[in-house]
PDB file of N, CA and C in Angstrom:
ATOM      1  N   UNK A   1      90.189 160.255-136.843  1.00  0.00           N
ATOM      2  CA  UNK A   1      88.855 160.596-136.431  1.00  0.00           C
ATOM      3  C   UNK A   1      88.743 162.107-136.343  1.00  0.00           C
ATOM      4  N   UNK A   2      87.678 162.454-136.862  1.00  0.00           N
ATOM      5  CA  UNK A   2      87.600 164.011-136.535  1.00  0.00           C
ATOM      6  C   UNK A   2      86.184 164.707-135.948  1.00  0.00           C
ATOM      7  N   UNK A   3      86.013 165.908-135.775  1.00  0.00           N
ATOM      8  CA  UNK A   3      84.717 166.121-134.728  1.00  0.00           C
ATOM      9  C   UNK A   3      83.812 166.635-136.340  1.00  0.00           C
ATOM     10  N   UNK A   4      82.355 166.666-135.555  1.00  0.00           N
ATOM     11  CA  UNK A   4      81.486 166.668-136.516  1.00  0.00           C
ATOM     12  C   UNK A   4      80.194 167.520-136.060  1.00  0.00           C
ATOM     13  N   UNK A   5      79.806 168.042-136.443  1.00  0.00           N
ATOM     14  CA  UNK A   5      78.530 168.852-135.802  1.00  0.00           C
ATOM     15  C   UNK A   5      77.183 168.569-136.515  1.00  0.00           C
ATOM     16  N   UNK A   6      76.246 168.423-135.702  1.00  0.00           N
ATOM     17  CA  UNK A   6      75.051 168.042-136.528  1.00  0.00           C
ATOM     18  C   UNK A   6      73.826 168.563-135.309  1.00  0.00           C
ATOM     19  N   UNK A   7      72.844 169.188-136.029  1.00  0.00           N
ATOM     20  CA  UNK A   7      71.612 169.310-135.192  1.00  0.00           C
ATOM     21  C   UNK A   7      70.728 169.149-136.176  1.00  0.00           C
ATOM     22  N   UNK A   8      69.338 168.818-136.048  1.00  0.00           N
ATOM     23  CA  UNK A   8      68.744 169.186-136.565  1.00  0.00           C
ATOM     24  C   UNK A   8      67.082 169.851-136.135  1.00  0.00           C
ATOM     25  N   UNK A   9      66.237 170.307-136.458  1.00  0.00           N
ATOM     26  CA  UNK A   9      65.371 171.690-136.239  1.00  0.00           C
ATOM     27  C   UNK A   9      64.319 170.904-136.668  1.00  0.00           C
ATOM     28  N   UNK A  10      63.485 170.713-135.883  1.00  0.00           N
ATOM     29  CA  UNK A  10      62.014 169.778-136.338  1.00  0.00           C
ATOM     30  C   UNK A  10      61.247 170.892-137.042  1.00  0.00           C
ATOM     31  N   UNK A  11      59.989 170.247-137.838  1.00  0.00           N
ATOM     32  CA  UNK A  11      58.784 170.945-138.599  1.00  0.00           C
ATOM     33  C   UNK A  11      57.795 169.527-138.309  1.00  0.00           C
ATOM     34  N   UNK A  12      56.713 169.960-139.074  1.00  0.00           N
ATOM     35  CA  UNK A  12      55.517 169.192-138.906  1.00  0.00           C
ATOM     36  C   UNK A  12      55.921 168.438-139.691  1.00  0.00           C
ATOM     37  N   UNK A  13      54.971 167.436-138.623  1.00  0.00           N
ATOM     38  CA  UNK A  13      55.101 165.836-139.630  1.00  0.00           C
ATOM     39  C   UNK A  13      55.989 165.373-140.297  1.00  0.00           C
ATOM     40  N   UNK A  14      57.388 165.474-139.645  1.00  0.00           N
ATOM     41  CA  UNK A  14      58.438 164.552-139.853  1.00  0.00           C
ATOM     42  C   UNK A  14      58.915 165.447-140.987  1.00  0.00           C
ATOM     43  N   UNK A  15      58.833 166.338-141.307  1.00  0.00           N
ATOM     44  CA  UNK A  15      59.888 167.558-141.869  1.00  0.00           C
ATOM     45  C   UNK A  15      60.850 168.335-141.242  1.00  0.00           C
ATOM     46  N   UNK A  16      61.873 168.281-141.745  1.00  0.00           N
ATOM     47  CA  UNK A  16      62.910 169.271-140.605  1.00  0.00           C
ATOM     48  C   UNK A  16      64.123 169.494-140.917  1.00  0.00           C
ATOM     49  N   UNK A  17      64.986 170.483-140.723  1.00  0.00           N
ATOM     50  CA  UNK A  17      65.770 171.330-141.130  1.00  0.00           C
ATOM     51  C   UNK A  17      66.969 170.830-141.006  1.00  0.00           C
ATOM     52  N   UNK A  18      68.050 170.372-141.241  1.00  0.00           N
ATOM     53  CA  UNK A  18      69.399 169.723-140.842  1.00  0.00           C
ATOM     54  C   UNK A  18      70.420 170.741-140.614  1.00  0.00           C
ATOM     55  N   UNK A  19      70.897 171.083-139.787  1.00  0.00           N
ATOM     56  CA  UNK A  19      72.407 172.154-139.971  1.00  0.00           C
ATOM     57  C   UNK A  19      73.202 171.100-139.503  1.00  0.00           C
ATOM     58  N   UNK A  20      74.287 171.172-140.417  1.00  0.00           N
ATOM     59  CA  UNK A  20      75.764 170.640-139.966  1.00  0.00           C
ATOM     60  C   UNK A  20      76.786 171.318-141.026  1.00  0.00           C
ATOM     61  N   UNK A  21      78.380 170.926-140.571  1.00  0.00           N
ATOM     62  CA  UNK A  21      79.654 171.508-140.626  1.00  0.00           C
ATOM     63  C   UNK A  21      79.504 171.760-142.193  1.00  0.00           C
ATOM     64  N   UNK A  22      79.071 170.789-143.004  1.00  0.00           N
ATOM     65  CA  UNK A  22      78.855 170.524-144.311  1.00  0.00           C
ATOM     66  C   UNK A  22      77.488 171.173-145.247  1.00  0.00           C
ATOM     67  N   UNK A  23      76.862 171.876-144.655  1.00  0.00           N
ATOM     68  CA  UNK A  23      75.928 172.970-145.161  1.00  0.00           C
ATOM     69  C   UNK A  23      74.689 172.687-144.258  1.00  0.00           C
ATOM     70  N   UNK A  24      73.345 173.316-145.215  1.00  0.00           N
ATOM     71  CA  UNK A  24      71.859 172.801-144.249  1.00  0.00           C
ATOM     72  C   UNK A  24      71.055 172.248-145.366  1.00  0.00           C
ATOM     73  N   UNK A  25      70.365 171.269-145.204  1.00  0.00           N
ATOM     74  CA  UNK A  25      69.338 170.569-145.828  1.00  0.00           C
ATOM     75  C   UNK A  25      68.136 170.133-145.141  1.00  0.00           C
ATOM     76  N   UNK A  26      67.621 169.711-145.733  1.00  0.00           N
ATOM     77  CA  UNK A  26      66.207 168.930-145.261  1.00  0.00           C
ATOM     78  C   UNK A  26      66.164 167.313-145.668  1.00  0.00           C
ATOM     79  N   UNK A  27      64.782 166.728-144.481  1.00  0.00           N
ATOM     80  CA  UNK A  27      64.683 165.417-144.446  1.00  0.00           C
ATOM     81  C   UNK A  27      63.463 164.942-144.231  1.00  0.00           C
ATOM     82  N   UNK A  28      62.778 164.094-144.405  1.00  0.00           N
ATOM     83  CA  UNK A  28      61.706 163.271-144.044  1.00  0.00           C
ATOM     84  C   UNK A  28      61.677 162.277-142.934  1.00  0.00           C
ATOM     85  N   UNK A  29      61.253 162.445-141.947  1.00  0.00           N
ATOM     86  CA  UNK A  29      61.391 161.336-141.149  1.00  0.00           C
ATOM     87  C   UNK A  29      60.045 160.387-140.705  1.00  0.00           C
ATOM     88  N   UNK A  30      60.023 159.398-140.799  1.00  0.00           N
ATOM     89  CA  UNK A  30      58.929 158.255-140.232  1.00  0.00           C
ATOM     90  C   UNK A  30      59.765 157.680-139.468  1.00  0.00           C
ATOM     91  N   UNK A  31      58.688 156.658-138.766  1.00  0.00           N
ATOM     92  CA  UNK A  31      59.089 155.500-138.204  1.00  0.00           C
ATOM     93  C   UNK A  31      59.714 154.292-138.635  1.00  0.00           C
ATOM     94  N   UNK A  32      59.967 154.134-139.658  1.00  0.00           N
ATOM     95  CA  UNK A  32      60.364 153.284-140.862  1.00  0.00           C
ATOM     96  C   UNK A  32      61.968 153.718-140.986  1.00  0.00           C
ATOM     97  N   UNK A  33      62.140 154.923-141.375  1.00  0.00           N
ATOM     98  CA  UNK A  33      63.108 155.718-141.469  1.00  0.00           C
ATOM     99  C   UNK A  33      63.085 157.099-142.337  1.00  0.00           C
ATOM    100  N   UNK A  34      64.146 157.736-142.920  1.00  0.00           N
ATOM    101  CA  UNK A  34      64.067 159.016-143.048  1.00  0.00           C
ATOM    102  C   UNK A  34      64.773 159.273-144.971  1.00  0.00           C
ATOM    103  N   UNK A  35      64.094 159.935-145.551  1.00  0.00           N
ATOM    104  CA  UNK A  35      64.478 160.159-146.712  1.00  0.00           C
ATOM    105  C   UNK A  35      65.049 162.159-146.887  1.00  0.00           C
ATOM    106  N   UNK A  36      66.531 161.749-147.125  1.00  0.00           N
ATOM    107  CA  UNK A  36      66.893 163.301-147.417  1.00  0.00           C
ATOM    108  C   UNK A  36      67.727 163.432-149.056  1.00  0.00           C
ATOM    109  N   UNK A  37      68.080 164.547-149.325  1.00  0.00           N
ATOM    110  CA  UNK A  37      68.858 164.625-150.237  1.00  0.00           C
ATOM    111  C   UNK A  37      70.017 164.184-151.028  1.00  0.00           C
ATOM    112  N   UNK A  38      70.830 163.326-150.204  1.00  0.00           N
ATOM    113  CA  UNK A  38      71.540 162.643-150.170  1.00  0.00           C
ATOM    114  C   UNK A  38      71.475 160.988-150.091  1.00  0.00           C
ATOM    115  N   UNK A  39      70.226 160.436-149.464  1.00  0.00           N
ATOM    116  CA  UNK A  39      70.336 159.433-149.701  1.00  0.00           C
ATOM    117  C   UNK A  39      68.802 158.791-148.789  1.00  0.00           C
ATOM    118  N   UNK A  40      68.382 157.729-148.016  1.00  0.00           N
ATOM    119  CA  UNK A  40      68.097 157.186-147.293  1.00  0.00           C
ATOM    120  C   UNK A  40      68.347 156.237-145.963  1.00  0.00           C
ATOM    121  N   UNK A  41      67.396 155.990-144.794  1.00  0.00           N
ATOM    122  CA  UNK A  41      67.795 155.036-144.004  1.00  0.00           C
ATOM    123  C   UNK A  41      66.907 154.615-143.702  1.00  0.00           C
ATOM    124  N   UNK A  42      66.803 152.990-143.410  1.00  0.00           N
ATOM    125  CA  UNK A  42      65.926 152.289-142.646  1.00  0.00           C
ATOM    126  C   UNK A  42      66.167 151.622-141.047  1.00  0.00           C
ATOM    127  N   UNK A  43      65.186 151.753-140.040  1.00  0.00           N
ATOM    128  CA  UNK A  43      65.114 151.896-139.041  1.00  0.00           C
ATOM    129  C   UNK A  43      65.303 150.487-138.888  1.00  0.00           C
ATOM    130  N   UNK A  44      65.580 149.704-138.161  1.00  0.00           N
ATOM    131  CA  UNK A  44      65.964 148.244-138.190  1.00  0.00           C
ATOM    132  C   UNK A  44      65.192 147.715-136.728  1.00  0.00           C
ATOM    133  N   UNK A  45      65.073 148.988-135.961  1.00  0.00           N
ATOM    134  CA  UNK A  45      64.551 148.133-134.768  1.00  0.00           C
ATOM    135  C   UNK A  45      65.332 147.748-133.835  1.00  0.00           C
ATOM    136  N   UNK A  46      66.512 148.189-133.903  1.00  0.00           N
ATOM    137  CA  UNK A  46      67.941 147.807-133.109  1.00  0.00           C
ATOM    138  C   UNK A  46      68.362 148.753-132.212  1.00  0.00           C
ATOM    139  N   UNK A  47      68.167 149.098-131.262  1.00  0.00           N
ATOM    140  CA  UNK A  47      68.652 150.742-130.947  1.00  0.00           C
ATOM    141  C   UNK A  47      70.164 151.065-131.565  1.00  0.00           C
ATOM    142  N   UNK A  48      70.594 152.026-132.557  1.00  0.00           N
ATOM    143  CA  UNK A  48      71.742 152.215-133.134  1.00  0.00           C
ATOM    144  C   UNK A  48      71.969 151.863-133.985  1.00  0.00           C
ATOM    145  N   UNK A  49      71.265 151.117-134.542  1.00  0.00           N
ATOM    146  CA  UNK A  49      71.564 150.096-135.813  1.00  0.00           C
ATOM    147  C   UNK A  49      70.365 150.646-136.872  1.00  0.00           C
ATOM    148  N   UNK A  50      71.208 151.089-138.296  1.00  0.00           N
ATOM    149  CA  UNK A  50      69.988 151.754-139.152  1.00  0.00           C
ATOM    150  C   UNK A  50      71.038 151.038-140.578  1.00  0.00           C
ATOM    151  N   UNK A  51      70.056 151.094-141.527  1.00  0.00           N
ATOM    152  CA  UNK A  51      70.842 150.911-142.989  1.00  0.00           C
ATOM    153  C   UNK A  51      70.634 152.147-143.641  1.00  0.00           C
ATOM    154  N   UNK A  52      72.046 152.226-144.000  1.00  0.00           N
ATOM    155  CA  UNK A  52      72.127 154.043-144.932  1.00  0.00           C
ATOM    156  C   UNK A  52      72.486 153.376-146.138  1.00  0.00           C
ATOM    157  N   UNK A  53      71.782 154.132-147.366  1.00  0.00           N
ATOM    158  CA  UNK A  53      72.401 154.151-148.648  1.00  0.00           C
ATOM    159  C   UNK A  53      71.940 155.110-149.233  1.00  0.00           C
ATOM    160  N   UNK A  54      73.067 155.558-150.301  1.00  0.00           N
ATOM    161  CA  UNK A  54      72.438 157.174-151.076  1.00  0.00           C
ATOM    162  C   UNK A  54      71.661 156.610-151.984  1.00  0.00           C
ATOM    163  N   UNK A  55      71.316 157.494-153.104  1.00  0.00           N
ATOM    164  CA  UNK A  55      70.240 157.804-154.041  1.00  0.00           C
ATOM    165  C   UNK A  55      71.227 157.543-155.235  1.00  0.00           C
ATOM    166  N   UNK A  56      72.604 156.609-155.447  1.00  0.00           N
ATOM    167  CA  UNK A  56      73.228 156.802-156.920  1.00  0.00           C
ATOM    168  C   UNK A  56      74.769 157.940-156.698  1.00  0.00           C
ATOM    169  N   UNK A  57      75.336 158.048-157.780  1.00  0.00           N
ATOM    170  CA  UNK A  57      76.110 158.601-157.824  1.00  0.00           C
ATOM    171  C   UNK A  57      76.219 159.447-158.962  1.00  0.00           C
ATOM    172  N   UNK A  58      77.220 160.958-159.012  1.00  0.00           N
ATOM    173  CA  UNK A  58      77.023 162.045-160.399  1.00  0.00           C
ATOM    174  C   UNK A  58      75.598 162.080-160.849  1.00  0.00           C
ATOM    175  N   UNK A  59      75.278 162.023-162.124  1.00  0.00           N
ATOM    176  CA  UNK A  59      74.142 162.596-162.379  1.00  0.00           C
ATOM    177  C   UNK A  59      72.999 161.667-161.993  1.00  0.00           C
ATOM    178  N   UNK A  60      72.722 160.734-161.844  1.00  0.00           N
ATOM    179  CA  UNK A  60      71.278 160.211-161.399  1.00  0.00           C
ATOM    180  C   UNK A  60      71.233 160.571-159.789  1.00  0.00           C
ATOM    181  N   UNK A  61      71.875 160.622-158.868  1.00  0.00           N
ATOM    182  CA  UNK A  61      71.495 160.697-157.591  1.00  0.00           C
ATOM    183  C   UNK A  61      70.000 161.911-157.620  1.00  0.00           C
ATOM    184  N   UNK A  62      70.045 162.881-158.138  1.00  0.00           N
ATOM    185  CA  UNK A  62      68.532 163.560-158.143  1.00  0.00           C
ATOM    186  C   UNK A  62      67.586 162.862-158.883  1.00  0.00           C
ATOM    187  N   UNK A  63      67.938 162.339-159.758  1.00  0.00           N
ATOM    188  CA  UNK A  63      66.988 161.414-160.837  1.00  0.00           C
ATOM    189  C   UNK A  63      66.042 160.387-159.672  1.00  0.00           C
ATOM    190  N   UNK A  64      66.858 160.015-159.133  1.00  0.00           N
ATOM    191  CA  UNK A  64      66.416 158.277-158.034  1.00  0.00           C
ATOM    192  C   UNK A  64      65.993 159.180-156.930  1.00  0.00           C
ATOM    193  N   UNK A  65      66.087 160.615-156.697  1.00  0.00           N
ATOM    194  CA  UNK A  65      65.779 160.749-155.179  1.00  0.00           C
ATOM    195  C   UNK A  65      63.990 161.312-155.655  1.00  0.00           C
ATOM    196  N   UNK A  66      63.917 161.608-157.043  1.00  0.00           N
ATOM    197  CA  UNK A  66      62.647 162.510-157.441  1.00  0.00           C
ATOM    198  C   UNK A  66      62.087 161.653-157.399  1.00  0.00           C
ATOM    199  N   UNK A  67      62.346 160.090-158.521  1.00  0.00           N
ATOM    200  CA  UNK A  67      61.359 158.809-158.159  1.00  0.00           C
ATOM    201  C   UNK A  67      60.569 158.593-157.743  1.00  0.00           C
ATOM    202  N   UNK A  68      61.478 157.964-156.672  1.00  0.00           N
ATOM    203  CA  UNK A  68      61.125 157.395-154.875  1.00  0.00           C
ATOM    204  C   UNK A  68      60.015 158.662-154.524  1.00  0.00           C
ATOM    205  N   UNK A  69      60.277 159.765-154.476  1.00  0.00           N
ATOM    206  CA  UNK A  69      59.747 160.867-153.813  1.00  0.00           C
ATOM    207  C   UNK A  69      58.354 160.513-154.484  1.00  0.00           C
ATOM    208  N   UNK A  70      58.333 160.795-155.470  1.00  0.00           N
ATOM    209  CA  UNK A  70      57.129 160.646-156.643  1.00  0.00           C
ATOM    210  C   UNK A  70      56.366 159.313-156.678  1.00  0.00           C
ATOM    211  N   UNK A  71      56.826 158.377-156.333  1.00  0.00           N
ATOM    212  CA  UNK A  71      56.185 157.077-156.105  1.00  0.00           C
ATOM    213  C   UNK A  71      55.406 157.064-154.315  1.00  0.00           C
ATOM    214  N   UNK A  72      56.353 157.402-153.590  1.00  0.00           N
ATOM    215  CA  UNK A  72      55.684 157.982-152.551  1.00  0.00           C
ATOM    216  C   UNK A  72      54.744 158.874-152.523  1.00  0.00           C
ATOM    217  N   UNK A  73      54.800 160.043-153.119  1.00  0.00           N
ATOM    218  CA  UNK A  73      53.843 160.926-153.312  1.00  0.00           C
ATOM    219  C   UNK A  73      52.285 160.219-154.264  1.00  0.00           C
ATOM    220  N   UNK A  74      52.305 159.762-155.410  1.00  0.00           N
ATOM    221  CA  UNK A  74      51.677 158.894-156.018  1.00  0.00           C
ATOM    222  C   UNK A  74      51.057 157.795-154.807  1.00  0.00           C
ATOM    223  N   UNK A  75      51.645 157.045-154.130  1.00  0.00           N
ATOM    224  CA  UNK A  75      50.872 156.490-153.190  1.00  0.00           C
ATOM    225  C   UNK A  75      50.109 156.645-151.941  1.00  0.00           C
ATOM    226  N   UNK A  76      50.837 157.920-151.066  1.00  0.00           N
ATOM    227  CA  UNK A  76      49.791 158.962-150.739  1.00  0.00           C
ATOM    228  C   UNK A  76      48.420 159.467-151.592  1.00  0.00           C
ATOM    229  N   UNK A  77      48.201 160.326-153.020  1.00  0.00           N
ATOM    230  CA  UNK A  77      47.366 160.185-153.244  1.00  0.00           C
ATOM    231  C   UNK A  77      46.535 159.281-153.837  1.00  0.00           C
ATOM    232  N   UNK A  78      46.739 158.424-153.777  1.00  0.00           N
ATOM    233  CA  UNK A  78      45.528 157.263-154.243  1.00  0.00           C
ATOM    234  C   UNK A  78      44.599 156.308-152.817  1.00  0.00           C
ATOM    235  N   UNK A  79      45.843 156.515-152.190  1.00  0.00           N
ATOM    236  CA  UNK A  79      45.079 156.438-150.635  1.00  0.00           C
ATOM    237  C   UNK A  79      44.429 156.987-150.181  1.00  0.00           C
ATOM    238  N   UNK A  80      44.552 158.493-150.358  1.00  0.00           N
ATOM    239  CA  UNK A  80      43.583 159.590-149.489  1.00  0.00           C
ATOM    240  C   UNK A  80      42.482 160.152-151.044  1.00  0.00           C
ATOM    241  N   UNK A  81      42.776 159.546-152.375  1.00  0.00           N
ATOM    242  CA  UNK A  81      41.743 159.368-152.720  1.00  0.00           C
ATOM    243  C   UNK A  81      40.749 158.282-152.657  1.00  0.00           C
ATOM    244  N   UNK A  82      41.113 156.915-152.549  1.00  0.00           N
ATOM    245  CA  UNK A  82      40.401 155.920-152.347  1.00  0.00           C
ATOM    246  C   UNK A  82      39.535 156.355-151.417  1.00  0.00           C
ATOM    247  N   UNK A  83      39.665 156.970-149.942  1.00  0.00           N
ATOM    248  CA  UNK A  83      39.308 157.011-148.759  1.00  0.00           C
ATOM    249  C   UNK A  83      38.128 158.274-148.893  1.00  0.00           C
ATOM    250  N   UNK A  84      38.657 159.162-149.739  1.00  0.00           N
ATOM    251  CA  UNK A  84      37.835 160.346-150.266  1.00  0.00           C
ATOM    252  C   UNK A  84      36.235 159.922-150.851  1.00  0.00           C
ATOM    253  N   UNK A  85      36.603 158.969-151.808  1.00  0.00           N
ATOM    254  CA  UNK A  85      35.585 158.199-152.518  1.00  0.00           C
ATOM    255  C   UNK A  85      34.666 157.204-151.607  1.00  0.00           C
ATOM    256  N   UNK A  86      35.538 156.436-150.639  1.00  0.00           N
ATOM    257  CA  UNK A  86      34.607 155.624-149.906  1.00  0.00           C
ATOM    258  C   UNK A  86      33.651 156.452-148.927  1.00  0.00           C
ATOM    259  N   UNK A  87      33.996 157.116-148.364  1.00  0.00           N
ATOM    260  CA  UNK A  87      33.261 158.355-147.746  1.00  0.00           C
ATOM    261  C   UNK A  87      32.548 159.354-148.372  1.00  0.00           C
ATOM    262  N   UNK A  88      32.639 159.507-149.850  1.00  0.00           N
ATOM    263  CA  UNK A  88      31.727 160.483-150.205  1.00  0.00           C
ATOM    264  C   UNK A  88      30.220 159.569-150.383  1.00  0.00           C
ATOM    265  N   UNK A  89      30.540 158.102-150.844  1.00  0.00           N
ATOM    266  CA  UNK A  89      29.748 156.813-151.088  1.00  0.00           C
ATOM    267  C   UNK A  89      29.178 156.360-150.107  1.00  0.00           C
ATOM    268  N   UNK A  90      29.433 156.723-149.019  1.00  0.00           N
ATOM    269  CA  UNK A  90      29.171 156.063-147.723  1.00  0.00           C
ATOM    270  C   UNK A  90      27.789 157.184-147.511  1.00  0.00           C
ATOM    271  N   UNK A  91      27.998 158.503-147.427  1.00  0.00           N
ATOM    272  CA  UNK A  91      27.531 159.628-147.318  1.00  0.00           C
ATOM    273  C   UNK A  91      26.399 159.931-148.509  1.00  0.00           C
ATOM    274  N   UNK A  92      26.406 159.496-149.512  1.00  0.00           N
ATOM    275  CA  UNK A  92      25.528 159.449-150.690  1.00  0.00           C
ATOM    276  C   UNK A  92      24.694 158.204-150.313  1.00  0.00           C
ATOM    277  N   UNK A  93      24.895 157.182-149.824  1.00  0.00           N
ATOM    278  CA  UNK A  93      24.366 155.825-149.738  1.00  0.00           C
ATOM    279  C   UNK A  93      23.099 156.306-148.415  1.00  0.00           C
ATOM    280  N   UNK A  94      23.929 156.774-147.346  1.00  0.00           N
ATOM    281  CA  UNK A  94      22.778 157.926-146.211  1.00  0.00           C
ATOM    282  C   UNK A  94      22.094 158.327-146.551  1.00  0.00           C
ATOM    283  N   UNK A  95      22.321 158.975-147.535  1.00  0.00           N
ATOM    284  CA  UNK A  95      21.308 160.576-148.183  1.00  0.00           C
ATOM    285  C   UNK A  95      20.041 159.581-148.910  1.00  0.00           C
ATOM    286  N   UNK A  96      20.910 159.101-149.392  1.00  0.00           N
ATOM    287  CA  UNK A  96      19.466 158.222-149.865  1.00  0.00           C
ATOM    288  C   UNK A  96      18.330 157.044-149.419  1.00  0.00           C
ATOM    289  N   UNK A  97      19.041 156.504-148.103  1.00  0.00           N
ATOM    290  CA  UNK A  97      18.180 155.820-147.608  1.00  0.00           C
ATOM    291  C   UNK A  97      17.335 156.460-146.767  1.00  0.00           C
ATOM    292  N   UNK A  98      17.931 157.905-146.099  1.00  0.00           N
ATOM    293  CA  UNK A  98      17.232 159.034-145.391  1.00  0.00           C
ATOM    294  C   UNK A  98      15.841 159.871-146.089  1.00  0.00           C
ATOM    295  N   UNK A  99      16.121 159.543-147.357  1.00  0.00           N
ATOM    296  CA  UNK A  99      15.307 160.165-148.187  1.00  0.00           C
ATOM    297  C   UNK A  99      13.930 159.015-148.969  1.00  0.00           C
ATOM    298  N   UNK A 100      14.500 158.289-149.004  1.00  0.00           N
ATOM    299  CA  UNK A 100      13.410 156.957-148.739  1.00  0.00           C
ATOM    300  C   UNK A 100      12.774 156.697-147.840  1.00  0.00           C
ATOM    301  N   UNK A 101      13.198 156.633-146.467  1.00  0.00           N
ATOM    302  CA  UNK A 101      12.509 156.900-145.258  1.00  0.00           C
ATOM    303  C   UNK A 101      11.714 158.464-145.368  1.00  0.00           C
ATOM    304  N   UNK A 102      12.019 159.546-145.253  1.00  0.00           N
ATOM    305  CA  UNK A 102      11.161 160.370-145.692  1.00  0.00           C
ATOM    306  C   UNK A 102       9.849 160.526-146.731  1.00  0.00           C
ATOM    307  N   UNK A 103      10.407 159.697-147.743  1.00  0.00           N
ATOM    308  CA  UNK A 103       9.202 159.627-148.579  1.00  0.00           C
ATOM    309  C   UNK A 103       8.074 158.634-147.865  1.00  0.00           C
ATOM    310  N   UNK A 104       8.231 157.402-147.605  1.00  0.00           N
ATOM    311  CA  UNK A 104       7.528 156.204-146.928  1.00  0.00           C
ATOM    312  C   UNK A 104       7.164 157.235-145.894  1.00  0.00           C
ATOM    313  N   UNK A 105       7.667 157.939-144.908  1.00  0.00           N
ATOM    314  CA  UNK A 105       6.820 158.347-143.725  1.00  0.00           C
ATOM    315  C   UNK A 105       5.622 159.544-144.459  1.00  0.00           C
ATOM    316  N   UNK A 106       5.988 160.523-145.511  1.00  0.00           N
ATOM    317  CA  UNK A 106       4.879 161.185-145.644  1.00  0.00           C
ATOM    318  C   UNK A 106       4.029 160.057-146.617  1.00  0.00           C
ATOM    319  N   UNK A 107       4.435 159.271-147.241  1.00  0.00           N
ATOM    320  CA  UNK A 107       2.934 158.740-147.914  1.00  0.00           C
ATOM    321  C   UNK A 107       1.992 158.180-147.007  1.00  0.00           C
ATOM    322  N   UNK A 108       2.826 157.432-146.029  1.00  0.00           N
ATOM    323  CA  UNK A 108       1.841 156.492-145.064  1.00  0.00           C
ATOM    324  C   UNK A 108       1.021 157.595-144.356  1.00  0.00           C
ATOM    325  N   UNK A 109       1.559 158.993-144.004  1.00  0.00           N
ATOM    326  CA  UNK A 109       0.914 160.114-143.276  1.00  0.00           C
ATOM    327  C   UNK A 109      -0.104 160.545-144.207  1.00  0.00           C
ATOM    328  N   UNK A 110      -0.069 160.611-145.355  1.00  0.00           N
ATOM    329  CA  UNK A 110      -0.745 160.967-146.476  1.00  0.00           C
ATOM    330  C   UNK A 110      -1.483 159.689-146.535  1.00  0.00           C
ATOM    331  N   UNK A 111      -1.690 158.709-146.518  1.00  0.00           N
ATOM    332  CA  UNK A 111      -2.621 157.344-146.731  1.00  0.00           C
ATOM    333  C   UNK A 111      -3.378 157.530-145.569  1.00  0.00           C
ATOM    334  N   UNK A 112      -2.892 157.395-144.360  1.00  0.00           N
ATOM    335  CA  UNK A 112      -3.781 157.381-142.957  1.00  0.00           C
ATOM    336  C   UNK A 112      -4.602 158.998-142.683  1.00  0.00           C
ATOM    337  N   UNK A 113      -4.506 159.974-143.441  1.00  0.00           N
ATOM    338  CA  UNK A 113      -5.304 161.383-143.375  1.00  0.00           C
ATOM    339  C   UNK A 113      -6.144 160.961-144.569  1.00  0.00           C
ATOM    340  N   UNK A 114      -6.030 160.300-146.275  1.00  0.00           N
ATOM    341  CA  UNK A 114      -6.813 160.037-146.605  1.00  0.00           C
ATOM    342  C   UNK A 114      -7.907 159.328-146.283  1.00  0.00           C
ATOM    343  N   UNK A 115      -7.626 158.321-145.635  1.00  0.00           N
ATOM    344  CA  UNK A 115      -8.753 156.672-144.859  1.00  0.00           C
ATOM    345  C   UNK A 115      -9.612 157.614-143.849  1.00  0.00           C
ATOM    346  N   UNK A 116      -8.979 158.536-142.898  1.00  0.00           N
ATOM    347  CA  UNK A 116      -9.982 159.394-142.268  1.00  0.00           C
ATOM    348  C   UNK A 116     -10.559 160.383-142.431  1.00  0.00           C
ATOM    349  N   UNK A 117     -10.528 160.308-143.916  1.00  0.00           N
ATOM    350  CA  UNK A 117     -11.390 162.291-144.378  1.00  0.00           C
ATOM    351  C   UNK A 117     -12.250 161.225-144.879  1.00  0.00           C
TER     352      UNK A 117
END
């Protein structure tokens, strides 16, 4: 058994800095679990209990870690575009029923000043 040093240095939103005996890197962390350079883990829900596995071995381990990253990233934006779109639609769908109501209130204002001239 031997001793081991590890800290690591938070950033926003589950970004953050790793120093240990073995150099410094970075990681991703959720609630789910945490994706770094070396590999992944999933949170199991166990206190202490996580599943680790790397990203491959020799040359694909960057290949499988860009992926994942990229499939993640890819599903982030289609979410926060979907959400982009339903809200710009939501907001266009306003504008226009606001503007229908505007028209109907000046004609009827315009009909009831005609009937009394």
């Amino acid at each position: 058994m031997s001793f081991s040093y590890y800290k690591r240095v938070g950033g926003s939103k589950g970004l953050g800095l790793n120093l240990s005996s073995s150099g410094v890197s970075t990681s991703y962390r959720t609630k789910y679990g945490s994706v770094g350079p070396r590999g992944f883990s999933i949170r199991t829900g166990i206190p202490g209990l996580s599943f680790r596995s790397g990203f491959g071995s020799g040359k694909n381990r960057g290949t499988t870690a860009l992926i994942i990253l990229g499939v993640l990233a890819a599903g982030f934006i289609i979410y926060y575009s979907v959400v982009v779109i339903y809200n710009f639609l939501l907001f266009a769908w306003w504008g226009m029923v606001e503007f229908r109501k505007l028209i109907l209130r000046n004609y009827y204002a315009w009909k009831v000043k005609k009937e009394t001239a």
